[in-house]
Protein backbone atom coordinates (compact mmCIF):
# COMPACT_ATOMS: atom_id res chain seq x y z
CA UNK A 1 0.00 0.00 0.00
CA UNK A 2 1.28 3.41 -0.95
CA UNK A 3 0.51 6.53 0.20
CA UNK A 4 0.31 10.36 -0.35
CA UNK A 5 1.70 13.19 1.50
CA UNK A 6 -0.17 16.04 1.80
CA UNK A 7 1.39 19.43 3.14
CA UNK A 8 -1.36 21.25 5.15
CA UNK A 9 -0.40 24.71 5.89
CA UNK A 10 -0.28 24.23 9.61
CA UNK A 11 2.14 21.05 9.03
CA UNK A 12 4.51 23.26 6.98
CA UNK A 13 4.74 26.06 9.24
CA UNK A 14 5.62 24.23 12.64
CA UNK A 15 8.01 21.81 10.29
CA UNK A 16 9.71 25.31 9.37
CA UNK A 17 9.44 26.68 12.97
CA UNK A 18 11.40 23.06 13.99
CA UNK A 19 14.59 23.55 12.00
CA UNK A 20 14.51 27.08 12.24
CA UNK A 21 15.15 26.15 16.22
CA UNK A 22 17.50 23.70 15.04
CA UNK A 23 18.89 26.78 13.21
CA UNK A 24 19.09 28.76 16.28
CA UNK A 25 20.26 26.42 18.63
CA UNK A 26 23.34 25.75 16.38
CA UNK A 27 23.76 29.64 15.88
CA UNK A 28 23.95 29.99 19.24
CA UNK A 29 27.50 27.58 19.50
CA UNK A 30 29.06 31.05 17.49
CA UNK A 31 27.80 33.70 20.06
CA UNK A 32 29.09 32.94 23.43
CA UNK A 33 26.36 35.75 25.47
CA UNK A 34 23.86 34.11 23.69
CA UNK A 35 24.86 30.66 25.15
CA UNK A 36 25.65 31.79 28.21
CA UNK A 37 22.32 33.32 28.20
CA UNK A 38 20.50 30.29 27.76
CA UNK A 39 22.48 27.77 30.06
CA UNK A 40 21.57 30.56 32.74
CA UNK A 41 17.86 29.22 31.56
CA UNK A 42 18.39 25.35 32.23
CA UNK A 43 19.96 25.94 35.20
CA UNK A 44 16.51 27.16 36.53
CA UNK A 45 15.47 23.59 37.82
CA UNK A 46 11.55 24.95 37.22
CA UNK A 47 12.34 25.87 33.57
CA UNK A 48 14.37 22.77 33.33
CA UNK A 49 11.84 20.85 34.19
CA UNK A 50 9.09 22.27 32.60
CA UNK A 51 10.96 22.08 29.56
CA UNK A 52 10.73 18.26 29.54
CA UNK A 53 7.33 18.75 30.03
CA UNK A 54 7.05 20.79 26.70
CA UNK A 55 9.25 18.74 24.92
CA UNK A 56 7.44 16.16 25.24
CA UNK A 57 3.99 17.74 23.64
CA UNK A 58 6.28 19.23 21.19
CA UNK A 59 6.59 15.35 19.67
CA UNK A 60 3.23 14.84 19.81
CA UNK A 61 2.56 17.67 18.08
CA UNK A 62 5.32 16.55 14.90
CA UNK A 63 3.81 13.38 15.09
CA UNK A 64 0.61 14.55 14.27
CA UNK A 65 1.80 17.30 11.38
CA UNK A 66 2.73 14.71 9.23
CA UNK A 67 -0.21 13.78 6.94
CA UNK A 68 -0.47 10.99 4.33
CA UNK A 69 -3.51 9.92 2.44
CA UNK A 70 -3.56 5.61 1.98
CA UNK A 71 -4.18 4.67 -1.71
CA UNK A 72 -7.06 2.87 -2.19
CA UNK A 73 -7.33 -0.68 -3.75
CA UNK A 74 -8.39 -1.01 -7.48
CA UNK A 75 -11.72 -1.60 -8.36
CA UNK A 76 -13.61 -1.59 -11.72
CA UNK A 77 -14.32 1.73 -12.25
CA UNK A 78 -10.63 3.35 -10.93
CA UNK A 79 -9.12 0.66 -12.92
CA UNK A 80 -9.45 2.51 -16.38
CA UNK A 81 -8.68 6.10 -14.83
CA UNK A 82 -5.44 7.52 -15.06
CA UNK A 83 -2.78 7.43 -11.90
CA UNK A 84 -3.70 5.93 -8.37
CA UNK A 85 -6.97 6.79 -6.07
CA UNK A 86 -6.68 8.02 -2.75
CA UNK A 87 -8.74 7.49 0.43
CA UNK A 88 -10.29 11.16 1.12
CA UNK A 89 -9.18 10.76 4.99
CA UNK A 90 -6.07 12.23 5.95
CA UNK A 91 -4.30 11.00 8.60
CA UNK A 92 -1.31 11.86 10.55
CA UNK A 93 1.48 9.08 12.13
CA UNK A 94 -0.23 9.78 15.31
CA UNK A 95 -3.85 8.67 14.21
CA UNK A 96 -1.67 5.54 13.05
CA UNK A 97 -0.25 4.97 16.48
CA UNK A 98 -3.17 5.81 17.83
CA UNK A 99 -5.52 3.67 15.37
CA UNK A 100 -6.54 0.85 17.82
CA UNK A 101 -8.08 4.11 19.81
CA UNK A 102 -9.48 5.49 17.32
CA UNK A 103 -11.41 2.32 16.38
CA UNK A 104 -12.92 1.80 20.19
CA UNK A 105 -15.68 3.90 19.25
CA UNK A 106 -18.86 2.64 21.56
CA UNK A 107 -22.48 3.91 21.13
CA UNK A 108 -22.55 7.06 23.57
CA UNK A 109 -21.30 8.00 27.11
CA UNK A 110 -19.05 5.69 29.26
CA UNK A 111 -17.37 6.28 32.18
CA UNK A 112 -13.06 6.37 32.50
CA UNK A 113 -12.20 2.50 32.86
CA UNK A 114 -15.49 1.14 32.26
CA UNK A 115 -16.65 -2.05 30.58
CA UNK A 116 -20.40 -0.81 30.85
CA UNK A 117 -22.16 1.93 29.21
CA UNK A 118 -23.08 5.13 31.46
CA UNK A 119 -27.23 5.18 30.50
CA UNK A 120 -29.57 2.33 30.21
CA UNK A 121 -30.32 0.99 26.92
CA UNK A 122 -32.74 -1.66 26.14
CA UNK A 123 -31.10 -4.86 26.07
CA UNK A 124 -32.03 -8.48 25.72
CA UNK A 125 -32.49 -10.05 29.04
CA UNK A 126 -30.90 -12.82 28.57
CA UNK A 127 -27.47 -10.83 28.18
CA UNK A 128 -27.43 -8.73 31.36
CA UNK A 129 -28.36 -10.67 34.54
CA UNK A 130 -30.00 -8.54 36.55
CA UNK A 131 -32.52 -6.12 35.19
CA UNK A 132 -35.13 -3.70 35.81
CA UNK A 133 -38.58 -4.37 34.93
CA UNK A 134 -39.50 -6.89 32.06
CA UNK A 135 -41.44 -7.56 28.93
CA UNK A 136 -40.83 -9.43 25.67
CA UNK A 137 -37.25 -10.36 26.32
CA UNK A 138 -35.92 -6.47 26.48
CA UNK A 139 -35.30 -4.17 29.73
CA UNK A 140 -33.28 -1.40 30.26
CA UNK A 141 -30.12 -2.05 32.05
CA UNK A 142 -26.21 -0.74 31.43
CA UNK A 143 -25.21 -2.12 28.40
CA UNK A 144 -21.54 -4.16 27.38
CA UNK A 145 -19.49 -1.68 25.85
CA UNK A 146 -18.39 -2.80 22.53
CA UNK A 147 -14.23 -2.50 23.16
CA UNK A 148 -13.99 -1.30 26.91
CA UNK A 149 -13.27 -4.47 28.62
CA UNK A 150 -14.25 -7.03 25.64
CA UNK A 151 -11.71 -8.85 27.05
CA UNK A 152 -13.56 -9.81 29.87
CA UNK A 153 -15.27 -13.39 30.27
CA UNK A 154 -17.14 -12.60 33.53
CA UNK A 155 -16.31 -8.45 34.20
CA UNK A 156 -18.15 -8.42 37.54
CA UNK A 157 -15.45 -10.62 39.01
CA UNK A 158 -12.26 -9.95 36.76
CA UNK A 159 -12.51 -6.13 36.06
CA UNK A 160 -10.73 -5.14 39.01
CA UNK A 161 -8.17 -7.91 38.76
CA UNK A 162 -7.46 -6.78 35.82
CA UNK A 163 -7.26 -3.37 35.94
CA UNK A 164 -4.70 -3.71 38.80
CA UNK A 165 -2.63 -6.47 37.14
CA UNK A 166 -2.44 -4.16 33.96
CA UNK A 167 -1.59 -1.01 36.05
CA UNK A 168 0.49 -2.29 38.15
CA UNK A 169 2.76 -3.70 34.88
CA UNK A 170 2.50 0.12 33.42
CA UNK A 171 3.75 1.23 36.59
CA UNK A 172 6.80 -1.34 37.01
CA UNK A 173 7.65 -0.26 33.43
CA UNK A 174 7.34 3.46 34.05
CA UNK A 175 9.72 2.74 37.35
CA UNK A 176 12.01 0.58 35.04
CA UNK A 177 12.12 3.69 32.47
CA UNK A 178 13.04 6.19 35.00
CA UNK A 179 16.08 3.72 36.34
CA UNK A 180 17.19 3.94 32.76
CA UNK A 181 16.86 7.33 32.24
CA UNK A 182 18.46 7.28 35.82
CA UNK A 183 21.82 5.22 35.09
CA UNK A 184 21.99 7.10 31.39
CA UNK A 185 22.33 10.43 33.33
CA UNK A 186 24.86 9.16 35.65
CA UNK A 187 27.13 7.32 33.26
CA UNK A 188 27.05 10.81 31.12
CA UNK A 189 28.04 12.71 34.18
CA UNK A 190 30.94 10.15 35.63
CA UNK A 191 33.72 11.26 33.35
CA UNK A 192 33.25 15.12 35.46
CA UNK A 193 32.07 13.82 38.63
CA UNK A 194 35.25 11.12 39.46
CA UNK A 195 33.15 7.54 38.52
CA UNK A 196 29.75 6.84 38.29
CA UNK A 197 28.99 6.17 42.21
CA UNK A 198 30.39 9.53 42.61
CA UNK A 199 27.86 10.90 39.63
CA UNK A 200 25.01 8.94 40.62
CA UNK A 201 25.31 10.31 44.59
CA UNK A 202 25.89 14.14 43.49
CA UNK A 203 22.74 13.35 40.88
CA UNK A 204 20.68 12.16 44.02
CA UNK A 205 21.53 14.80 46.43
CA UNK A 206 21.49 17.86 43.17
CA UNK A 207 24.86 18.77 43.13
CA UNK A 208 25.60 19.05 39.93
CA UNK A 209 25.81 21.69 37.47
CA UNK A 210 22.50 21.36 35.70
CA UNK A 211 19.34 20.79 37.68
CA UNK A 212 19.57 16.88 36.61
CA UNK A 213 17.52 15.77 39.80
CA UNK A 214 14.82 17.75 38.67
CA UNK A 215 15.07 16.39 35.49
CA UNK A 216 15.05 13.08 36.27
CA UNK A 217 12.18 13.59 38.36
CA UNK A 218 10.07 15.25 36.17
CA UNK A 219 10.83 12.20 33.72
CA UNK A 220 9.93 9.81 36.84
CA UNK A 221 6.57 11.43 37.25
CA UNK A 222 5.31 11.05 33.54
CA UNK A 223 6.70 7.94 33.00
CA UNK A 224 5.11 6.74 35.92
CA UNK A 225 1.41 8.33 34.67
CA UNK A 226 2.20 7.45 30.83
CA UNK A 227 2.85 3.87 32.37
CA UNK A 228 -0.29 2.36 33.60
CA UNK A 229 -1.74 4.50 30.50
CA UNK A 230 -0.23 2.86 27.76
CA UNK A 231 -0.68 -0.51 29.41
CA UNK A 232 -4.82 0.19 29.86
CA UNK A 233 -5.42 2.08 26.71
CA UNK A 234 -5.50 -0.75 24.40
CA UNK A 235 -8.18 -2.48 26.29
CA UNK A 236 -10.16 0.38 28.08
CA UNK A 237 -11.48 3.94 27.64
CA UNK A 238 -9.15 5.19 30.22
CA UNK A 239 -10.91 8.84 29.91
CA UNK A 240 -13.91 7.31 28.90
CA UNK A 241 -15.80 8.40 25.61
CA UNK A 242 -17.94 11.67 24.59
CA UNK A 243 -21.49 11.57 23.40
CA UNK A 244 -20.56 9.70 19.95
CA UNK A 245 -18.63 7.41 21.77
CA UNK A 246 -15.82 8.23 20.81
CA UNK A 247 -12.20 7.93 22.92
CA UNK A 248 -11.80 11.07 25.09
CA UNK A 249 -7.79 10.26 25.41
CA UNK A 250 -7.64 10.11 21.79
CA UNK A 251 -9.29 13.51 21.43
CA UNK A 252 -7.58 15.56 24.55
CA UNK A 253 -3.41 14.20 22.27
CA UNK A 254 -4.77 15.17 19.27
CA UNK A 255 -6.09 18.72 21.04
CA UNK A 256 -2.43 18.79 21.54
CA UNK A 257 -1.03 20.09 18.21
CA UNK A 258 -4.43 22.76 18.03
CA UNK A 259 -2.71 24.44 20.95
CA UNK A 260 0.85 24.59 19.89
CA UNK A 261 -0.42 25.42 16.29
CA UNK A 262 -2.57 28.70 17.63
CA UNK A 263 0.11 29.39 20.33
CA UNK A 264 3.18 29.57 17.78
CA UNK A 265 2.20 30.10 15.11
CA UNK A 266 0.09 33.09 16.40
CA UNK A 267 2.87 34.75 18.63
CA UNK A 268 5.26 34.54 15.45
CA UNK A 269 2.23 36.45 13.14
CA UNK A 270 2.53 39.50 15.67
CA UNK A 271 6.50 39.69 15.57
CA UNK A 272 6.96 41.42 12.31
CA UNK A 273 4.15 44.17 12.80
CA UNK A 274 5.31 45.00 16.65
CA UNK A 275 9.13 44.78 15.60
CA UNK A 276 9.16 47.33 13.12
CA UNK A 277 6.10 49.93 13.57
CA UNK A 278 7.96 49.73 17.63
CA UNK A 279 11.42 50.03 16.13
CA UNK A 280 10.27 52.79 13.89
CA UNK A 281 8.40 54.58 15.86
CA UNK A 282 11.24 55.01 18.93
CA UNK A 283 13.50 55.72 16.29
CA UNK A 284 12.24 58.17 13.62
CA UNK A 285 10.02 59.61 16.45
CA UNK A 286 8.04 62.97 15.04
CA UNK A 287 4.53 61.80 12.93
CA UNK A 288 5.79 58.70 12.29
CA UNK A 289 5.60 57.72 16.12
CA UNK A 290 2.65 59.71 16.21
CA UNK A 291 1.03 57.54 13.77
CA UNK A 292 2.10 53.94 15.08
CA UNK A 293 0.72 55.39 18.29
CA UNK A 294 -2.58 56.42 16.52
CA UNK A 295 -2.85 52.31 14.98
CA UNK A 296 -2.06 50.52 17.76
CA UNK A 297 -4.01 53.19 20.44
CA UNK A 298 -7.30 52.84 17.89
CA UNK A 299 -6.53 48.73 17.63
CA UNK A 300 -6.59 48.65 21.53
CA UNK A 301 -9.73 50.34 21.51
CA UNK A 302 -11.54 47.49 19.64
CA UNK A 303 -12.89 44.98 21.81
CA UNK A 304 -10.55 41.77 20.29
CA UNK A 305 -13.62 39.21 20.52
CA UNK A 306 -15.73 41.39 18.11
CA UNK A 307 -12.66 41.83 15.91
CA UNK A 308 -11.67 38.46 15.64
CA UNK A 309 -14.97 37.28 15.63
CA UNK A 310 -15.96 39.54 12.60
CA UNK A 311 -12.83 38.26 10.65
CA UNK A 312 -13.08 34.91 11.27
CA UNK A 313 -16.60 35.23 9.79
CA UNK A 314 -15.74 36.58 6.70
CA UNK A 315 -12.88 34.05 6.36
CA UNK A 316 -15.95 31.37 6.95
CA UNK A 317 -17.73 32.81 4.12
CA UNK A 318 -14.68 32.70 1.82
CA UNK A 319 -14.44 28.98 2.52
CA UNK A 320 -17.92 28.24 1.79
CA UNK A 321 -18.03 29.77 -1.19
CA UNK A 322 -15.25 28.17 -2.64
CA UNK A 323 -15.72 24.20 -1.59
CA UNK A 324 -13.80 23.18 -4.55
CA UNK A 325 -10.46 24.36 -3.81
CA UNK A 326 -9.94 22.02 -1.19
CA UNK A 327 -10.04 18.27 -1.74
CA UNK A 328 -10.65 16.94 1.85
CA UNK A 329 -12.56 18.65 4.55
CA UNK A 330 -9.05 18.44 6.36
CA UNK A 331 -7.40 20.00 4.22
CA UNK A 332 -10.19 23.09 4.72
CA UNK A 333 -10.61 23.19 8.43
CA UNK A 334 -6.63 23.27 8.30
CA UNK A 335 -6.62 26.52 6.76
CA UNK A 336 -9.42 28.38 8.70
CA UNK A 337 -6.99 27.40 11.70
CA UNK A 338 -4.55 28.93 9.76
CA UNK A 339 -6.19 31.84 9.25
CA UNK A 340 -7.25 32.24 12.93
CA UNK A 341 -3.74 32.15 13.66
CA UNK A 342 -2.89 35.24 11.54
CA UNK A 343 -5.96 36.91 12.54
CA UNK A 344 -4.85 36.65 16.01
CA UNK A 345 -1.63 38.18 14.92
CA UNK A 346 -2.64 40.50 13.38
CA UNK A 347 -4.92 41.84 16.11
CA UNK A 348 -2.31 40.95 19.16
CA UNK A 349 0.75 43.24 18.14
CA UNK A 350 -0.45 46.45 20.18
CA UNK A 351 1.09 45.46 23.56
CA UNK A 352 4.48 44.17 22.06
CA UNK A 353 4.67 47.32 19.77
CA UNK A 354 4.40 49.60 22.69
CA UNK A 355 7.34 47.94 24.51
CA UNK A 356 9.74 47.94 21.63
CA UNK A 357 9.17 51.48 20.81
CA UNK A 358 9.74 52.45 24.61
CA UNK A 359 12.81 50.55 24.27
CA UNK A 360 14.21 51.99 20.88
CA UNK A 361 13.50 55.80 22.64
CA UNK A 362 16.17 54.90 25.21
CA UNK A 363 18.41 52.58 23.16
CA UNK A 364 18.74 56.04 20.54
CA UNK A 365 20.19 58.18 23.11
CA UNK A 366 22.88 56.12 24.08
CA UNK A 367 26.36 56.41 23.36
CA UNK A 368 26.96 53.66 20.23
CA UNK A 369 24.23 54.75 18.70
CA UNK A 370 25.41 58.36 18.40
CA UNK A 371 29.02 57.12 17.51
CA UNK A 372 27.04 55.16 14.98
CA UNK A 373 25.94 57.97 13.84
CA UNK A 374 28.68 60.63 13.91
CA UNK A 375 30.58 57.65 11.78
CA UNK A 376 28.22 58.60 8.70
CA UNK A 377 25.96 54.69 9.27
CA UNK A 378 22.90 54.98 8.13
CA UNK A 379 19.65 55.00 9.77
CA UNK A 380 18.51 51.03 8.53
CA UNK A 381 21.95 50.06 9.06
CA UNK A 382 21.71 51.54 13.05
CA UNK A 383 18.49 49.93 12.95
CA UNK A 384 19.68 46.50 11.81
CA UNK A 385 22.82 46.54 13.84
CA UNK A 386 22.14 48.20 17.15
CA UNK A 387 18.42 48.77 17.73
CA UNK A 388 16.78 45.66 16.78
CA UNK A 389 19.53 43.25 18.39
CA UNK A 390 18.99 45.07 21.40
CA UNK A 391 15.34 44.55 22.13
CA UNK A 392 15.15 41.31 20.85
CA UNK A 393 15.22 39.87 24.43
CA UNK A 394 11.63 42.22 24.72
CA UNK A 395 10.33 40.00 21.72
CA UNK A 396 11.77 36.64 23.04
CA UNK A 397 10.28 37.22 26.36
CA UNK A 398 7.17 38.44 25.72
CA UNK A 399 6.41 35.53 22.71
CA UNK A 400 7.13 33.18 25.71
CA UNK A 401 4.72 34.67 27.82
CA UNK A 402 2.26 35.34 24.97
CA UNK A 403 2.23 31.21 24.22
CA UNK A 404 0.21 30.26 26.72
CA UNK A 405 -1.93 33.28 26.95
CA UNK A 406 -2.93 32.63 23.06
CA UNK A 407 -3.55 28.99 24.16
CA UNK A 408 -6.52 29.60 26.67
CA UNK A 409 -7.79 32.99 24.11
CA UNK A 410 -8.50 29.92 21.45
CA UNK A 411 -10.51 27.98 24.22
CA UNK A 412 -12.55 30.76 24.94
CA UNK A 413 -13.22 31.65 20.83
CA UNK A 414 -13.78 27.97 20.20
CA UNK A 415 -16.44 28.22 23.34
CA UNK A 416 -18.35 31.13 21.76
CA UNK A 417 -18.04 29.34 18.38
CA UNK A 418 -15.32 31.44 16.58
CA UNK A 419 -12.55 29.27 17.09
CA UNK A 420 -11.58 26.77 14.88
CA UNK A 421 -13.71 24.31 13.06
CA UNK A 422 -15.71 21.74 14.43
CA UNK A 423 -13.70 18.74 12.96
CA UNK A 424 -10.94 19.97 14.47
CA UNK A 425 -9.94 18.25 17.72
CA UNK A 426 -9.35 21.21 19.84
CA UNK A 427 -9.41 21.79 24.15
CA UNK A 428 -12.09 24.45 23.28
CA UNK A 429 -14.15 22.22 21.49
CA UNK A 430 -14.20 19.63 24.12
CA UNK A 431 -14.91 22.31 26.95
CA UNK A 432 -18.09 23.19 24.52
CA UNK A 433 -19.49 20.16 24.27
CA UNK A 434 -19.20 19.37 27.94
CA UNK A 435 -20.96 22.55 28.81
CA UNK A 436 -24.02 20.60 28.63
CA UNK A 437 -22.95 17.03 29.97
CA UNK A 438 -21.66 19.21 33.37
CA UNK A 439 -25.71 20.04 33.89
CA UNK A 440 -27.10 16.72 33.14
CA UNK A 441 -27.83 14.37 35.84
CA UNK A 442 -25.63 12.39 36.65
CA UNK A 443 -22.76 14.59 35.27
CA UNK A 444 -20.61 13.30 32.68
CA UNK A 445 -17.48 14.84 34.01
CA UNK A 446 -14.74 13.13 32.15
CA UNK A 447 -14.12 15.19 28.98
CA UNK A 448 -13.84 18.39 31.04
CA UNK A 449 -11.55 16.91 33.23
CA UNK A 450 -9.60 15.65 30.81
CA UNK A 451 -9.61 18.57 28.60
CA UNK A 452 -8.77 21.17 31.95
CA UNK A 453 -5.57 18.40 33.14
CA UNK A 454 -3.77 18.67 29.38
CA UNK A 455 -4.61 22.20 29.15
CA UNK A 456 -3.34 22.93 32.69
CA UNK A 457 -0.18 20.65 31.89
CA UNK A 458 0.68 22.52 28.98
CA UNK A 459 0.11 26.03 30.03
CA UNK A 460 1.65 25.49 33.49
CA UNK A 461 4.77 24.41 31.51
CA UNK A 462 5.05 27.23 29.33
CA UNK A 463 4.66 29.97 31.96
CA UNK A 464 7.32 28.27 34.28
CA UNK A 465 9.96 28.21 30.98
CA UNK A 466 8.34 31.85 30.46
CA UNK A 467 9.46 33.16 33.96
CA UNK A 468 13.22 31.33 33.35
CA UNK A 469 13.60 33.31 29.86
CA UNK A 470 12.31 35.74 31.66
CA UNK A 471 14.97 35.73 34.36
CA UNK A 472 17.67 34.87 32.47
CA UNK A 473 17.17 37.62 29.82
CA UNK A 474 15.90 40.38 31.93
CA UNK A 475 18.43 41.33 34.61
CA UNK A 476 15.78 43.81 36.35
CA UNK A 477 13.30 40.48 36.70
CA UNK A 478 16.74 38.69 38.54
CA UNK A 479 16.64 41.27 40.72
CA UNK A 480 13.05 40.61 42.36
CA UNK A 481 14.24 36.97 42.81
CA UNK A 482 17.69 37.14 44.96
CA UNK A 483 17.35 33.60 45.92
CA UNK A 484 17.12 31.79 42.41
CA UNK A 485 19.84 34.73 41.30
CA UNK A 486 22.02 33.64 44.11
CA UNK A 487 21.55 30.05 43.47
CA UNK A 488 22.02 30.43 40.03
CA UNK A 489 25.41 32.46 40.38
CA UNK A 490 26.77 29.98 42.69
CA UNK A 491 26.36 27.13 40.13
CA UNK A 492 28.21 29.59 37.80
């Protein structure tokens, strides 16, 4: 079987984002500040370990940009038509590691770990034991959910067996990961630390030169929930299923690369406008910083919902009136998420203009700058080489802080139904449809739950690597924190 790749717009952006860190992170072995800068960063054990945190949905969310379409087998009619056919799903490597999940789709609601539906059904009598009622061979009763715990012969009596035999082996091999991850760290640090009891001690009680400890802990903790995960998944709803039945787990990875999607790709839209109108206003000053001031003063005025909201609309009316430039639906709902992403750009770049131009006003009054000048450079060249190089830590900061920020904006927009499309696995889109499973009686819980923990995970993670940028690039921010500067400068 063959397939097709097909390059959503989404899938080539974050693919170009990736090397262009790959890019940067082998720039920075030619600019010793830089590097310096940024081993001040992992030495935060916070940022250190939230970095493995973001890492780790950073996969995820490569896994799931790269699409292929599965050629279909020939049949009569495609066998006289010219080249191959193609199914019209599109599917990323993730759906294909996550296929046997995506297959345990049951009838409607059932509960995390469950091997019975959540609401009576009728069902035959003689398949259910005890029932309520009778009449002509059906009752209601909790119905046998079609994958969640098939497996079992006699669930009453084995489900709880089972679950803890099966958890408790995810659990031994999340402990047996962490060992490994364990004795890899200390062999690596033996050759500096005189021999690997010596390493494996300092690792234990932190004294080493990187945060390891809190490292390897952070790894201990999700290996430890990833464990008894991975070993229940294939054989139970371990978040139980939505209204269609279909696998919440499944839907709260794949919500995964919706976030990072909106949160990059988003932040990097409002770099170019905030950069320059902020460099060129603090530069030029006179009525071309009154005008930047006049844009971004009357864009602040705009309530953002009603802005965004009115733009995504008319980008929703562009798509329906042109259905035939798009041969899936993915391929469609892909670029309406693109879309949003720019729109939210485009709207977002007051805040970061404002600091960039207060920073250019004192950057052009310093001394370089009018040596710079006396010299005969001209103004883009004092631009290029001493303005924007300067406030670049501004941008790098605030894009940090701006990620997860942009991350709970598209669950709210999604909520009130001008986020991104419905087909689109997103954390808003689960909070929405749970709105009305958190009033129904008994509450169907699990989907908000599970939406709120990755959400919380993520975001949590990016504002704890946001406040060790933010420390390590922003010497007035090291100031309000004497301890971590202290502990920091002793390690250095």
């Amino acid at each position: 079987m063959s397939f097709k790749l097909v390059f959503l717009w989404t899938d080539l952006a974050l693919w170009g984002l990736f090397f262009g860190l790959l890019a940067y992170g082998w720039r920075l072995r030619r600019q010793p500040h830089l590097r310096a800068t940024w081993l001040r960063v992992w030495r935060d054990p916070l940022a250190a370990s939230s970095s493995v945190v973001l890492a780790l949905f950073l996969g995820l969310t490569l896994l799931d940009s790269v699409h292929l379409r599965s050629e279909l087998p020939p049949s009569g009619e495609s066998a006289a038509q010219q080249g191959p056919v193609y199914d019209t799903r599109t599917l990323s490597l993730l759906d294909g590691l996550l296929a046997r999940q995506m297959a345990m789709r049951e009838i409607s609601y059932s509960a995390p770990l469950a091997y019975r539906g959540f609401t009576k059904e009728p069902v035959e009598t003689g398949a259910t034991g005890a029932t309520e009622g009778g009449g002509s061979g059906l009752a209601r009763d909790y119905p046998r959910l079609a994958f969640g715990g098939a497996h079992l012969q006699q669930p009453e009596v084995e489900w709880l067996e089972d679950l803890l035999r099966r958890g408790g082996a995810g659990l031994a091999g999340g402990a047996l990961f962490t060992a490994l991850i364990s004795v890899l760290m200390a062999t690596c640090l033996a050759a500096s630390h005189g021999g690997f009891k010596a390493a494996w001690c300092d690792l234990l009680r932190d004294r080493t030169d990187y945060p390891w400890r809190a490292v390897l802990l952070t790894c201990g903790v999700l290996s430890l929930l990833g464990g008894p995960v991975l070993a229940l998944m294939d054989h139970y709803h371990v978040f139980g299923t939505d209204r269609t039945g279909n696998d919440v787990l499944y839907q709260a990875l794949k919500s995964i690369r919706t976030a990072f999607v909106i949160g990059v790709l988003s932040t990097l839209a409002t770099l170019p406008f905030a950069l320059a109108l902020g460099v060129l206003a603090g530069y030029c000053r006179g009525w071309v910083d009154e005008l930047v001031q006049y844009l971004y003063t009357t864009l602040s005025s705009v309530p953002n919902v009603l802005l965004i909201a009115a733009c995504v609309l008319m980008v929703q009316v562009f798509l329906d009136k042109n259905p035939e430039a798009f041969e899936t639906g993915v391929e469609r709902a892909d670029l309406k998420m693109f879309m949003l992403c720019l729109i939210l750009g485009l709207t977002g770049w007051a805040g970061l203009c404002r600091l960039v131009r207060a920073e250019t006003l004192k950057l052009r009054e310093l001394d370089y700058v009018q040596a710079a000048r006396t010299l005969g450079t001209g103004h883009l060249g004092i631009m290029r080489r001493h303005i924007v190089p300067n406030v670049m830590h501004l941008v790098l900061i605030t894009g940090v802080l701006s990620f997860s920020e942009l991350i709970l904006y598209e669950a709210v927009l999604t909520y009130v139904g001008v986020g991104v499309d419905p087909t689109v696995n997103s954390f808003g889109s689960m909070i929405n449809l749970a709105r009305s499973e958190m009033s129904r009686d008994p509450v169907v819980w699990w989907s908000f739950c599970a939406a709120f923990g990755f959400m919380l995970a993520l975001v949590l993670a990016a504002n704890l690597f946001a406040d060790g940028v933010r420390d390590a690039f922003d010497p007035r921010a090291r100031q309000l924190r004497p301890r971590r500067a202290l502990a920091a400068a002793s390690k250095d």
